[in-house]
Protein backbone atom coordinates (compact mmCIF):
# COMPACT_ATOMS: atom_id res chain seq x y z
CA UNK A 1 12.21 -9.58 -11.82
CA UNK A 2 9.83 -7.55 -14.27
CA UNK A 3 11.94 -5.46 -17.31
CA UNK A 4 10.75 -1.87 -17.42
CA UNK A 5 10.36 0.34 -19.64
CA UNK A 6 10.23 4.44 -18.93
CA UNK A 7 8.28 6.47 -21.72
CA UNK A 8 9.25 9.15 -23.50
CA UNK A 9 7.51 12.65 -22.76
CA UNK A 10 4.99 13.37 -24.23
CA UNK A 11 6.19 16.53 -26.49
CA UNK A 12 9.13 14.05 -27.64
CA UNK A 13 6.23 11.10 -28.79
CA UNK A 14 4.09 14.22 -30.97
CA UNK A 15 7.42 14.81 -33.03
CA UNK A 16 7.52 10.95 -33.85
CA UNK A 17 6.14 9.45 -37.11
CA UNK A 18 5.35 5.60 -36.92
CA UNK A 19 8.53 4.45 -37.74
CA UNK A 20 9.98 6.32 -35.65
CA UNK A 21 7.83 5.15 -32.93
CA UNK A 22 8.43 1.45 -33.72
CA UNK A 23 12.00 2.27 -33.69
CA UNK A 24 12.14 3.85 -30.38
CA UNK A 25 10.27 1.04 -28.60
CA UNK A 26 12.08 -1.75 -29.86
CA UNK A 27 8.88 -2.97 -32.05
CA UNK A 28 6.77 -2.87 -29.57
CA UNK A 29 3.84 -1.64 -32.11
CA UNK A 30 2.30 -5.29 -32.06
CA UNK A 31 -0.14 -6.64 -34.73
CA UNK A 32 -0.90 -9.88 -33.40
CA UNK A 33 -1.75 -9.44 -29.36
CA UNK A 34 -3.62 -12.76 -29.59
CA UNK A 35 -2.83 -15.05 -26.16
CA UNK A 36 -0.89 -17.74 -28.37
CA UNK A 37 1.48 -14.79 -29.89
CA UNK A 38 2.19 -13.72 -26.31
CA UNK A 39 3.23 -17.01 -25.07
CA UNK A 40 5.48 -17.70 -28.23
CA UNK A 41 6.90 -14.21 -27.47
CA UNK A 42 7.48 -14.99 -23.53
CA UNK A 43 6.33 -11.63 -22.92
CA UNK A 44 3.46 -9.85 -21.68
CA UNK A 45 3.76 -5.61 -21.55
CA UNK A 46 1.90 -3.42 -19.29
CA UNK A 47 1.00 -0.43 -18.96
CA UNK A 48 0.84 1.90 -15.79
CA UNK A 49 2.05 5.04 -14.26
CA UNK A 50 3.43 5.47 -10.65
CA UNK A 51 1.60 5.75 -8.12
CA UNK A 52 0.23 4.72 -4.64
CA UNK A 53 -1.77 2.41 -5.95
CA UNK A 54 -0.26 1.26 -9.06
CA UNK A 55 3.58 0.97 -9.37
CA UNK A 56 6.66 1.79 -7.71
CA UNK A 57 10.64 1.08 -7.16
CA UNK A 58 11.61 0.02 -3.77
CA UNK A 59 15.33 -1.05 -2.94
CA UNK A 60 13.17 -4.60 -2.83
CA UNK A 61 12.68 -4.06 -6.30
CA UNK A 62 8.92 -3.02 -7.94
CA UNK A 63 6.05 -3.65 -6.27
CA UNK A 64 2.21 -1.70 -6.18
CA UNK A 65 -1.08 -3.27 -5.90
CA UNK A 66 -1.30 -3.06 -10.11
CA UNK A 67 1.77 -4.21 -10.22
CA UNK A 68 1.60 -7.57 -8.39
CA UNK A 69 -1.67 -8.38 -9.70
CA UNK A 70 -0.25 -7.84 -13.33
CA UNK A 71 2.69 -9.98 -12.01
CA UNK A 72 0.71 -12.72 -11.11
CA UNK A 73 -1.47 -12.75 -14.51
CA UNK A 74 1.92 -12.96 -16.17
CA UNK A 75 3.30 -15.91 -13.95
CA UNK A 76 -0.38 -17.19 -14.72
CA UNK A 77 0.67 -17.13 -18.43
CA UNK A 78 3.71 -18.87 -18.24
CA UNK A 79 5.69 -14.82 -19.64
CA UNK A 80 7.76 -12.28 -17.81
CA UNK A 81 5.93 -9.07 -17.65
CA UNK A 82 7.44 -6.10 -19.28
CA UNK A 83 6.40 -2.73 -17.44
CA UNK A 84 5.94 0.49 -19.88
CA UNK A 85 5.44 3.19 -17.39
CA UNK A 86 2.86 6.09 -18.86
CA UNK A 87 2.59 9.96 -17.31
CA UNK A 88 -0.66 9.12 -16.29
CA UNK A 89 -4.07 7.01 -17.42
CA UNK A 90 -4.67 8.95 -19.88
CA UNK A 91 -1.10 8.50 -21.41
CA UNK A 92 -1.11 5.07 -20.81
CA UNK A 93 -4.73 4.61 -22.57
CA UNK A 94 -3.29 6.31 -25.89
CA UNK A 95 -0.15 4.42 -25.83
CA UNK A 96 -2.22 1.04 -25.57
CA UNK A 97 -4.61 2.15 -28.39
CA UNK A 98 -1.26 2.79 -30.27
CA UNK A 99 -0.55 -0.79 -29.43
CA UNK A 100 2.27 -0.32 -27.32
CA UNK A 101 1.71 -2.41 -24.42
CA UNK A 102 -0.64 -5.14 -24.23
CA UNK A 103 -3.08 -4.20 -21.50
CA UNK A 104 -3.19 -1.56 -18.64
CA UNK A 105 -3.66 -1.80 -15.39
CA UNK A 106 -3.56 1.28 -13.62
CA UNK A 107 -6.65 1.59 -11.17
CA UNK A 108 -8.52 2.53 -14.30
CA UNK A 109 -12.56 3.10 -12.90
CA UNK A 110 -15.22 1.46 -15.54
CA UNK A 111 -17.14 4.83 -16.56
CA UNK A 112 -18.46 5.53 -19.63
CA UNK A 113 -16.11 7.96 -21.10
CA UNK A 114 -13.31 5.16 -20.99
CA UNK A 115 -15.75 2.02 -22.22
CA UNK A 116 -16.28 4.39 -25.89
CA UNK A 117 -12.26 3.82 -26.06
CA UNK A 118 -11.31 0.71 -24.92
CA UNK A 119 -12.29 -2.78 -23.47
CA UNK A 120 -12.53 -3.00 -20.16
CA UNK A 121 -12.34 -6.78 -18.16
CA UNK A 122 -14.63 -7.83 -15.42
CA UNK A 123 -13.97 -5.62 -12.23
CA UNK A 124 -11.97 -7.18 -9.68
CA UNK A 125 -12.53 -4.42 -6.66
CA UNK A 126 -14.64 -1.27 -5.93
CA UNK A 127 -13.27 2.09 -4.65
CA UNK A 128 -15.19 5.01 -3.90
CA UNK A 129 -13.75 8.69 -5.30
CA UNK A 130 -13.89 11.28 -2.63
CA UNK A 131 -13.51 15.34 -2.27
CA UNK A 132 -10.38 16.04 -0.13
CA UNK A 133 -10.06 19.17 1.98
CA UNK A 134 -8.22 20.33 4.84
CA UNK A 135 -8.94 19.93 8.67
CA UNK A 136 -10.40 23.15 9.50
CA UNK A 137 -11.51 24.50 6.30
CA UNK A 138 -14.11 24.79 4.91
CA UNK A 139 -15.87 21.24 4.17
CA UNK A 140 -18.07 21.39 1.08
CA UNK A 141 -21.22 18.71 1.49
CA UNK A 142 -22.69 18.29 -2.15
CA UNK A 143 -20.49 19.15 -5.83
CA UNK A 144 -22.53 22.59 -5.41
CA UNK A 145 -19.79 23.46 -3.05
CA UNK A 146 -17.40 23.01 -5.59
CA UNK A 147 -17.93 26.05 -7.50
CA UNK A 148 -15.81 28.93 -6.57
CA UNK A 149 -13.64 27.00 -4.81
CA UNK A 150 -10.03 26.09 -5.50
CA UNK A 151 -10.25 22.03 -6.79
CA UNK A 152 -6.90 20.88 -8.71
CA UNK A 153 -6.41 17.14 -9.91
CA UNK A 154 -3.65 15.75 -11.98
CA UNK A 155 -3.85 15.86 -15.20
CA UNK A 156 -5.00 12.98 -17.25
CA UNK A 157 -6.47 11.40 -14.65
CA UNK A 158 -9.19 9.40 -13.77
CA UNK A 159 -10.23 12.11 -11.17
CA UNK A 160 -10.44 14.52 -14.43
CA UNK A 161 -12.33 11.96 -15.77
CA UNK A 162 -15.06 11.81 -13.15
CA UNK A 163 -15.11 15.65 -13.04
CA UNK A 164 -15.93 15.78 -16.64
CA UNK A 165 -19.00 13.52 -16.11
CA UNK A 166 -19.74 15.40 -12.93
CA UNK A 167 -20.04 18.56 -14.76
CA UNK A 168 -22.94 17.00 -16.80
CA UNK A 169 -25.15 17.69 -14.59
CA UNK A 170 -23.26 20.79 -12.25
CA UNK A 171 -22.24 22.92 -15.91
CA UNK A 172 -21.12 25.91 -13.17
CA UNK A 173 -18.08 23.44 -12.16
CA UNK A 174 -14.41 24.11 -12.57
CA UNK A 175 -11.12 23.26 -11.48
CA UNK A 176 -7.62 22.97 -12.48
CA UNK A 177 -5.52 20.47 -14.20
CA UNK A 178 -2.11 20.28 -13.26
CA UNK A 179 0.62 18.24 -15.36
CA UNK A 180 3.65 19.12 -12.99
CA UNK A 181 2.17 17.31 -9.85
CA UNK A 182 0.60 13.79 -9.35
CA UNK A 183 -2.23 12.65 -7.25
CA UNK A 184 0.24 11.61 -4.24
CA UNK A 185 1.25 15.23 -4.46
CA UNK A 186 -2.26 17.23 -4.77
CA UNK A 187 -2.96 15.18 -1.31
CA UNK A 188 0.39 16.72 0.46
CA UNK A 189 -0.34 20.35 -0.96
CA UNK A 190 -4.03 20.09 0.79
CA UNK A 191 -2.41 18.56 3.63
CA UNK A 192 -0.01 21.35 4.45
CA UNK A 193 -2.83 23.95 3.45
CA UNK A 194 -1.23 25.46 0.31
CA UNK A 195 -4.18 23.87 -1.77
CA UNK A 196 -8.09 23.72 -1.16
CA UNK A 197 -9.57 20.74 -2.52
CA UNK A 198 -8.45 17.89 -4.77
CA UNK A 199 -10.12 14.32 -5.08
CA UNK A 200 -8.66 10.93 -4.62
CA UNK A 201 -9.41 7.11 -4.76
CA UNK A 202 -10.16 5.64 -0.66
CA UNK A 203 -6.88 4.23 -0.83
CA UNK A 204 -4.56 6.76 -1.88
CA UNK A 205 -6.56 8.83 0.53
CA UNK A 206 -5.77 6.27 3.36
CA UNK A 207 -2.30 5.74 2.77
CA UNK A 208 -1.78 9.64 2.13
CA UNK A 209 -3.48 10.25 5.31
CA UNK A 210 -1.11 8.35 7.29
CA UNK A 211 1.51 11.08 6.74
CA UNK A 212 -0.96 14.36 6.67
CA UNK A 213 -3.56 13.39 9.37
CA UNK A 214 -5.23 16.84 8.36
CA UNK A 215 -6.28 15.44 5.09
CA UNK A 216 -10.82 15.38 5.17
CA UNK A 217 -13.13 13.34 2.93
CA UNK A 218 -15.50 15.83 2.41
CA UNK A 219 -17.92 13.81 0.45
CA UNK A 220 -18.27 10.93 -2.36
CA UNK A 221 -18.61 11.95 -5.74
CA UNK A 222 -21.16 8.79 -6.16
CA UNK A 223 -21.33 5.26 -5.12
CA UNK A 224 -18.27 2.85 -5.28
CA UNK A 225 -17.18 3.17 -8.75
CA UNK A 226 -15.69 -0.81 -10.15
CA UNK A 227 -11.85 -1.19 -10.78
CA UNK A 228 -11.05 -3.06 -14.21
CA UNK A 229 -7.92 -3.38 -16.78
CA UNK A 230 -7.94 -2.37 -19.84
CA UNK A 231 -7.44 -3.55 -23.74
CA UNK A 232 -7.63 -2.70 -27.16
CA UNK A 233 -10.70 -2.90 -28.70
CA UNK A 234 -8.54 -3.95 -32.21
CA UNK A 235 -7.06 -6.45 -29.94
CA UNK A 236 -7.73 -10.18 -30.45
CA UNK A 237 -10.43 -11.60 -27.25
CA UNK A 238 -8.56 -14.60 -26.46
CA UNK A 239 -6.16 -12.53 -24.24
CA UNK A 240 -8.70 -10.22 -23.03
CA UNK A 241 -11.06 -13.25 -22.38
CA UNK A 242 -8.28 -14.97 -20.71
CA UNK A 243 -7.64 -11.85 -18.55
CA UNK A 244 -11.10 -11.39 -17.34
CA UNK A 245 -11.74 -15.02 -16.47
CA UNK A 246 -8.17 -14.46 -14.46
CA UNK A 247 -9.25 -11.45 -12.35
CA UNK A 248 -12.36 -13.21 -11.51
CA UNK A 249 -10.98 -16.11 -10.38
CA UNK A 250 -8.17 -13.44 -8.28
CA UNK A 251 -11.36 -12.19 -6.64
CA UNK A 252 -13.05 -15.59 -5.89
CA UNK A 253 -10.03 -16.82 -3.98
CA UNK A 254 -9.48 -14.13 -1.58
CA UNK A 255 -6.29 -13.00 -3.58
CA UNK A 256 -7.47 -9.52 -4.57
CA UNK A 257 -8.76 -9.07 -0.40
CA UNK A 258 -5.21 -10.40 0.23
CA UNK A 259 -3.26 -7.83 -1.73
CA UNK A 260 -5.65 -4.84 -0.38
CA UNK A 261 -5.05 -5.96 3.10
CA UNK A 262 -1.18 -5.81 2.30
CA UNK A 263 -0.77 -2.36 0.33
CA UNK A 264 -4.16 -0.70 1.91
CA UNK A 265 -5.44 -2.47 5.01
CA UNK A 266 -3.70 -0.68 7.85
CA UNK A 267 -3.92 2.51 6.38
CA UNK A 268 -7.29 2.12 6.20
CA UNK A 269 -7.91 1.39 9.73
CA UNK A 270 -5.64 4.18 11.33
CA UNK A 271 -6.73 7.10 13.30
CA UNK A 272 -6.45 10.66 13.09
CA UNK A 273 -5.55 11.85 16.23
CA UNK A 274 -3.59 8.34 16.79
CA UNK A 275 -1.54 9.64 14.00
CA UNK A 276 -1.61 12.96 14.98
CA UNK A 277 0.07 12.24 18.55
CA UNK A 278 2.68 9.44 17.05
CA UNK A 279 4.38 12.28 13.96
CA UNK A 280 4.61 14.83 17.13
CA UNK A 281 6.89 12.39 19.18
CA UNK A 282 8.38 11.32 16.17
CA UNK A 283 9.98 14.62 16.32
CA UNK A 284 9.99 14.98 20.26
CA UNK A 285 11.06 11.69 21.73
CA UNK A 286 12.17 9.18 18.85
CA UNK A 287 15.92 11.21 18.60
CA UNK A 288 17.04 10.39 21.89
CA UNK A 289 16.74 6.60 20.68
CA UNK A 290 17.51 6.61 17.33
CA UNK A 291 21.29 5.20 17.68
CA UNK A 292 20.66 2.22 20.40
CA UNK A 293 17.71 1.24 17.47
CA UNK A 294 20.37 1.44 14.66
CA UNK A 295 22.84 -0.60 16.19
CA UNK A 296 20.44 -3.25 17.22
CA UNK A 297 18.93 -3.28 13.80
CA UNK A 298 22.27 -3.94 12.26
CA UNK A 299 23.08 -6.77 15.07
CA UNK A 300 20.16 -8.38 14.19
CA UNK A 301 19.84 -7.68 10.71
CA UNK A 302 16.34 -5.99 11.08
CA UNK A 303 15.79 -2.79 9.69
CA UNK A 304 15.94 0.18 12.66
CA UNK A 305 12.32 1.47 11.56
CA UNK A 306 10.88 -1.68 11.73
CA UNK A 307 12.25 -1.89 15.53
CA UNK A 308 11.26 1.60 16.13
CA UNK A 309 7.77 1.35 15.14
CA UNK A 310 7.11 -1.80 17.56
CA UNK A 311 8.63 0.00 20.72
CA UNK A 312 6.00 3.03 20.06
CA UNK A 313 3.48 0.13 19.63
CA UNK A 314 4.67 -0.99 22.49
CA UNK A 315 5.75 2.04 25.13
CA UNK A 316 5.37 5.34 23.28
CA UNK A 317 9.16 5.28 23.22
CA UNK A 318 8.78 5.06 27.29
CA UNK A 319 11.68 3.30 28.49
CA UNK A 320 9.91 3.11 32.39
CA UNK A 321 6.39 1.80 30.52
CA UNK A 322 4.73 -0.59 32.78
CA UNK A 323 1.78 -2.83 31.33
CA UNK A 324 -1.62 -3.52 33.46
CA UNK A 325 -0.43 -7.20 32.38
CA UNK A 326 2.85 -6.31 34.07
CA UNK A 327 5.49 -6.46 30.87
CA UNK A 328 7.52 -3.64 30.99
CA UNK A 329 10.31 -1.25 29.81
CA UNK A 330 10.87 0.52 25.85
CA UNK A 331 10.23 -2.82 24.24
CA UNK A 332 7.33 -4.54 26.48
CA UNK A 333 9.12 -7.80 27.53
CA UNK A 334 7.07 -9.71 29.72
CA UNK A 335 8.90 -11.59 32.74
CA UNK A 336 9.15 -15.31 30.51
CA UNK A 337 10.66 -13.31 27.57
CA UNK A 338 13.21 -11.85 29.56
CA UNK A 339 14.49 -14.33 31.38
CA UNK A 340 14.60 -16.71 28.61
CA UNK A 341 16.90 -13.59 26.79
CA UNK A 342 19.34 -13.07 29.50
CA UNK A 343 17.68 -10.18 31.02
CA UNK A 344 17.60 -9.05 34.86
CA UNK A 345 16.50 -5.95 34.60
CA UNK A 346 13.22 -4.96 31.83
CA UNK A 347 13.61 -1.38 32.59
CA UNK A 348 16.96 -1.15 31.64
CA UNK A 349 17.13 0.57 28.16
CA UNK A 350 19.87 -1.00 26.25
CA UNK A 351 18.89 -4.57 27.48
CA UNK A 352 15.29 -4.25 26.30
CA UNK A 353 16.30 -2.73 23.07
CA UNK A 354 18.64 -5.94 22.55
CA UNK A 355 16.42 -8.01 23.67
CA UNK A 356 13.68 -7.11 21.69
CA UNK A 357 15.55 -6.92 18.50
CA UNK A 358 16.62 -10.38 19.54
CA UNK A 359 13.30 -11.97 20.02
CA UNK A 360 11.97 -10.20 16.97
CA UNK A 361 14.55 -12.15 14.90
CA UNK A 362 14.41 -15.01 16.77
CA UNK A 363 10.11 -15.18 16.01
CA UNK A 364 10.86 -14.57 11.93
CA UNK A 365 14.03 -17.12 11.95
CA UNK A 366 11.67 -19.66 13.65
CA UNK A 367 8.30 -19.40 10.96
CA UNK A 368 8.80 -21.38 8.30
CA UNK A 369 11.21 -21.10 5.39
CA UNK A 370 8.32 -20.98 2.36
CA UNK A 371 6.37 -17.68 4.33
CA UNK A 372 7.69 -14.98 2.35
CA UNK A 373 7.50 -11.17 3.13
CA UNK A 374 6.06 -9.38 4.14
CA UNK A 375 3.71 -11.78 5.32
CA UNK A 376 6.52 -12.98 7.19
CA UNK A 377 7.47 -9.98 9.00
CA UNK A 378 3.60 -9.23 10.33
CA UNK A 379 3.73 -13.18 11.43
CA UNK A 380 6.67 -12.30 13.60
CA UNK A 381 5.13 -9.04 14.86
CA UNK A 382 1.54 -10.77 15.68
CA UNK A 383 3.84 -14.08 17.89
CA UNK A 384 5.52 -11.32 19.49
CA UNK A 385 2.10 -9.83 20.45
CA UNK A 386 0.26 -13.34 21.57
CA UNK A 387 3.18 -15.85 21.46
CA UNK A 388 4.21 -18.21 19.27
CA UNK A 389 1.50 -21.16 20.23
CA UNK A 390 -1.59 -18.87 19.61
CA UNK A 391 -0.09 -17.62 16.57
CA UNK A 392 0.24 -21.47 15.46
CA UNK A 393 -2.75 -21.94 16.55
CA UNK A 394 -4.27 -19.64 14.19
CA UNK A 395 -2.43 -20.74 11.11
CA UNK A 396 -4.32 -24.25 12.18
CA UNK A 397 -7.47 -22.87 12.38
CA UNK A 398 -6.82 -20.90 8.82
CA UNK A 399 -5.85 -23.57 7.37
CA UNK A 400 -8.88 -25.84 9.02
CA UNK A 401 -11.48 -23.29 7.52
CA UNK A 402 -10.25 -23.09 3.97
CA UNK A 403 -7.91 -20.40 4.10
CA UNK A 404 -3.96 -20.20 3.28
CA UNK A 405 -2.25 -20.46 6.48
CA UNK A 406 1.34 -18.77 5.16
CA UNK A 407 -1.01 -15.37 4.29
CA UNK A 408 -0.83 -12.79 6.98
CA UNK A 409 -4.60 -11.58 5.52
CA UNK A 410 -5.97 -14.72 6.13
CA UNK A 411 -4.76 -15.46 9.68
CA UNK A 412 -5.55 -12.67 10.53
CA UNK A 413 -9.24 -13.26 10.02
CA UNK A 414 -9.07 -16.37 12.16
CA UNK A 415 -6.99 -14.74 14.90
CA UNK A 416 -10.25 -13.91 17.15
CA UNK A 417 -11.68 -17.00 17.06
CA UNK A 418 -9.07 -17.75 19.49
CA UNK A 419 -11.06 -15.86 22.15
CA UNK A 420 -14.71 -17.75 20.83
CA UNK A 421 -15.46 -20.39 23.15
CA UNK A 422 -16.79 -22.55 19.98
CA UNK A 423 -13.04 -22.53 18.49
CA UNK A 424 -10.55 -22.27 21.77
CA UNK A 425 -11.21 -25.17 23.28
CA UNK A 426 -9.70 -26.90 19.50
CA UNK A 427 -6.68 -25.60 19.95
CA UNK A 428 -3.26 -26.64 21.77
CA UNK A 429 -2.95 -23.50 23.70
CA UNK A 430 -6.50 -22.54 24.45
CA UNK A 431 -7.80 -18.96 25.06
CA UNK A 432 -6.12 -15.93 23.66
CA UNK A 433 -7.36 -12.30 22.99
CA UNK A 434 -7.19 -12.91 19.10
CA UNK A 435 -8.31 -9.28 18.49
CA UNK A 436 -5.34 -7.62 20.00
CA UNK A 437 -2.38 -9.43 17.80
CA UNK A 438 -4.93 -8.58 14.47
CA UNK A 439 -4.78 -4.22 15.92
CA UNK A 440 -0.88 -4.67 17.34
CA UNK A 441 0.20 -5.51 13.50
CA UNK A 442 -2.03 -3.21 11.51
CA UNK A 443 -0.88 -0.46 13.91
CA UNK A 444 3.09 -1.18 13.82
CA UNK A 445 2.34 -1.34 9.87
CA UNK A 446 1.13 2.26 9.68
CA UNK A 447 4.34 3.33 12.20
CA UNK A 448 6.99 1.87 9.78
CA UNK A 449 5.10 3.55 6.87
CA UNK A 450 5.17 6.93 8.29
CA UNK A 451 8.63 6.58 9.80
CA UNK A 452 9.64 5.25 6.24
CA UNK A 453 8.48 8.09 4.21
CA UNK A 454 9.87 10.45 6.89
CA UNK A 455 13.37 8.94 6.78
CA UNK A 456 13.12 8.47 3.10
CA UNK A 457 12.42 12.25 2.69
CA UNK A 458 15.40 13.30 4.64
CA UNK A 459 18.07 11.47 3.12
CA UNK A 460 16.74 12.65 -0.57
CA UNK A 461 17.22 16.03 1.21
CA UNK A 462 12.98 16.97 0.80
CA UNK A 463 12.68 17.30 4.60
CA UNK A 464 12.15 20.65 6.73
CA UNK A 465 14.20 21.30 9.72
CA UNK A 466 11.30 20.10 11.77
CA UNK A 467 11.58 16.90 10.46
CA UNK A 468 14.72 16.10 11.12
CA UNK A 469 15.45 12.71 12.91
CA UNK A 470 18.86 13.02 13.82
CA UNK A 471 19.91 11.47 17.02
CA UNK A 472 21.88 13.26 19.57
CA UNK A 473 24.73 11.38 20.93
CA UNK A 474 23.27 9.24 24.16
C-alpha cells in the first residue's frame, strides 16, 4: 500500500525557512528528480489533494481515479508511491515547484496560466467545466449571466483558474473564493439551495449528482478542456519524458476508459428523476428491510448495501414484485434459481432475501480467483442479471476481440453482441439481451453509491432526521 503524507497548513509552511522545511518533510526538498535517482531511491512522491476525482481513504485503503493512475506509473517504475496530500491545486503546484513531491496529479486542466509555471505531460483524458445551479432557479445560458449572481468555487482551484481566464474577456465577472469548503462541498450547498452557482469538472458533477438530483449544468464554460500531470520545469526530462510516454500508452490500451468507467461511468449514465424516486424510498420503504439485509449480508459475508441496492434494482424493495418474464418476489429469483436454492415459495420475504444473498455469493465465489474488485463484484451482479453462460460468453467474445476479459469495462462493451445475430450464433449459449446485464450493473452501482454516502453520513453523525435509516424491529 502507498505511504502518505498529510501537509502542513498553509499559515504553518509561511513561518518556515528552508531548513526548516527540509526538516519537516524528512528531505523531501530533492535536487536530483532525474528517473535513475528515483529508482535508486525506490520512491516516487505525488502530489494531490482529496477529492472526487483525485484521492481518498476508504476502509479498502486509498483509492481515486489520480490515485490509481499514479499507482500504476509507480508499479510501472519498479517504486512505491509516496502520496503528499496538498489543500488544493494550487497548493500542490507550489509545493512541487518547491520540489517537494515529484509530480502532481490532481485533475490539473492544460490552460495557459498553469503551462507559464510548470510542465505539463501529454493529456491522457478530456473533461468539460460546467456552471452548476439549482433545479428551479434561475439557469444562466452564456458567462453574461454570471454577473450579479452569487458564483463561489474553492479556493485554489482549477475552477478559479478558468474564471480568471474567463474574466478576460467578461471584466464585469465576479465571484467568491472560499478556503473553508471544497468542490464536493460547493456542489451539496447548491444542491440543498443555500448557494446559487458554483462550477465543476463532468465528473464530480456526475458523481455529486447522484446524491443531489437537483444539481443543473447550466452551461460549458468552453469546449472539453485536456487533463495532464504536472512537473517541474527545473526538473530533469527523463522522468517527465518517461511519464508522458506512460500516460499515452495508459490511453492507447483502454486503461484510462477502464478507470473512468470504474470511478465515473455509472454516475454518468444515471437519471434525474430515477434518482429522484430511489432517495424518496430510501427513506420510505428501505427501513422496514434493513435488518433481514444485515443479517444476510453478514451470513454471506456481502456487505448489506451491496444486497440492498440489487433488490431495488430488482423490485423497488417490493417483496410481491412479479416480472413480465415471471421471476418474482424482493430479490427477482426466477423459478430455476429457486429451486436450485431450496426455495418453495419466491414471494416469501426471508427466503428470497437468503436466497439472493446466497446466489450473489455463490456467482463471485464461482469467477475466477485472479478477477479482482471491483471488477469482480459487477461480474457477479451482470451473471446474476443474464446467467452465468452468457456472462462467459462475453468474457470469450472480449477476449476474442482484443480486449481483457477479467475487466468489467471491457465486457461490458461486448455484452450486446450477444443479442447481434453476427456474434450469437459463436457462442455456447446463444441469444441473450446483452444490453440489459450492461444497464442492471451501472444502475445497482449508482444505488450502493448513494446508499453508501447516506449510511456513511449517519454513522459520522452529519445526517438530518430525515435521513435516518434505522430499521424498525420486523
Amino acid at each position: 500500500m502507498a505511504a502518505r503524507d498529510s501537509g502542513r497548513s498553509r499559515t504553518k509552511r509561511r513561518l518556515l525557512g528552508p531548513l526548516a522545511l527540509l526538516l519537516l518533510f524528512g528531505g523531501a526538498v530533492s535536487a536530483d528528480d532525474s528517473l535513475e535517482s528515483i529508482k535508486r531511491s525506490g520512491e516516487i512522491r505525488v502530489l494531490t489533494f482529496p477529492g472526487t476525482a483525485t484521492y481518498q481513504e476508504t476502509p479498502d485503503g486509498p483509492e481515486g481515479f489520480e490515485y490509481d493512475l499514479a499507482k500504476a506509473f509507480a508499479d510501472r517504475l519498479g517504486v512505491r508511491l509516496r502520496v503528499v496530500l496538498a489543500e488544493n491545486l494550487e497548493n500542490a503546484l507550489e509545493r512541487l515547484e518547491r520540489g517537494e513531491g515529484d509530480f502532481a496529479a490532481a485533475a490539473i486542466p492544460a490552460i495557459d496560466e498553469l503551462r507559464k509555471r510548470v510542465r505539463l505531460t501529454a493529456p491522457y483524458h478530456h473533461v468539460r467545466y460546467h456552471v452548476v445551479h439549482r433545479l428551479g432557479s434561475a439557469r444562466p445560458a452564456a458567462p453574461g449571466a454570471l454577473i450579479d449572481r452569487e458564483l463561489e468555487v474553492q479556493a485554489g482551484s482549477a475552477y478559479a483558474a478558468l474564471l480568471r481566464q474567463l474574466r478576460r474577456r467578461h471584466p464585469a465577472l465576479s465571484w467568491l473564493e472560499s478556503s473553508d469548503r471544497n468542490a464536493e462541498e460547493h456542489l451539496q450547498l447548491v444542491g440543498e439551495g443555500l448557494l446559487d452557482l458554483t462550477v465543476a469538472d463532468a465528473r464530480a458533477y456526475a458523481v455529486n449528482r447522484q446524491h443531489f438530483p437537483e444539481l443543473q449544468a447550466a452551461f460549458a464554460l468552453g469546449p472539453p478542456l485536456p487533463l495532464v500531470w504536472a512537473f517541474r520545469r527545473s526538473g530533469h526530462d527523463s522522468l517527465y519524458r518517461t511519464a508522458s510516454a506512460f500516460l499515452r500508452e495508459q490511453r492507447r490500451s483502454g486503461e484510462i476508459a477502464r478507470l473512468l468507467d470504474r470511478y465515473f461511468g455509472p454516475a454518468s449514465r444515471s437519471n434525474f428523476v430515477d434518482l429522484t424516486v430511489y432517495r424518496t424510498r430510501v427513506h420510505e420503504r428501505l427501513p422496514r428491510y434493513r435488518k433481514l439485509l444485515e443479517a444476510a449480508g453478514r451470513r454471506y459475508e456481502l456487505d448489506w448495501r451491496l444486497l440492498a441496492a440489487l433488490a431495488y434494482q430488482e423490485s423497488h424493495w417490493d417483496p410481491k414484485s412479479v416480472s413480465f418474464t415471471g421471476v418474482r418476489g424482493f430479490m427477482m429469483l426466477t423459478r430455476t434459481t429457486a429451486a436450485a436454492l431450496g426455495i418453495d415459495n419466491r414471494a416469501d420475504l426471508h427466503a428470497s432475501i437468503d436466497g439472493g444473498a446466497r446466489y450473489l455469493r455463490e456467482l463471485l465465489d464461482r469467477l475466477p480467483a485472479r478477477i479482482e474488485e471491483p471488477d469482480r463484484t459487477w461480474f457477479a451482479l451482470a451473471a446474476y442479471n443474464v446467467g452465468r453462460g452468457h456472462l462467459e460468453d462475453a468474457r470469450i467474445l472480449t477476449e476474442r476481440r482484443g480486449g481483457d476479459p477479467d475487466k468489467w469495462a471491457d465486457v461490458r462493451q461486448r455484452l450486446p453482441l450477444l443479442a447481434d445475430p453476427q456474434w450469437y450464433p459463436r457462442t455456447r449459449y446463444g441469444f441473450a439481451r446483452g444490453h440489459e446485464p450492461v444497464r442492471f450493473v451501472d444502475r445497482v452501482r449508482v444505488y450502493y453509491e448513494v446508499l453508501t454516502k447516506m449510511d456513511e453520513e449517519q454513522d459520522a453523525g452529519r445526517t438530518t432526521p430525515a435521513l435516518q435509516l434505522k430499521a424498525p424491529a420486523l
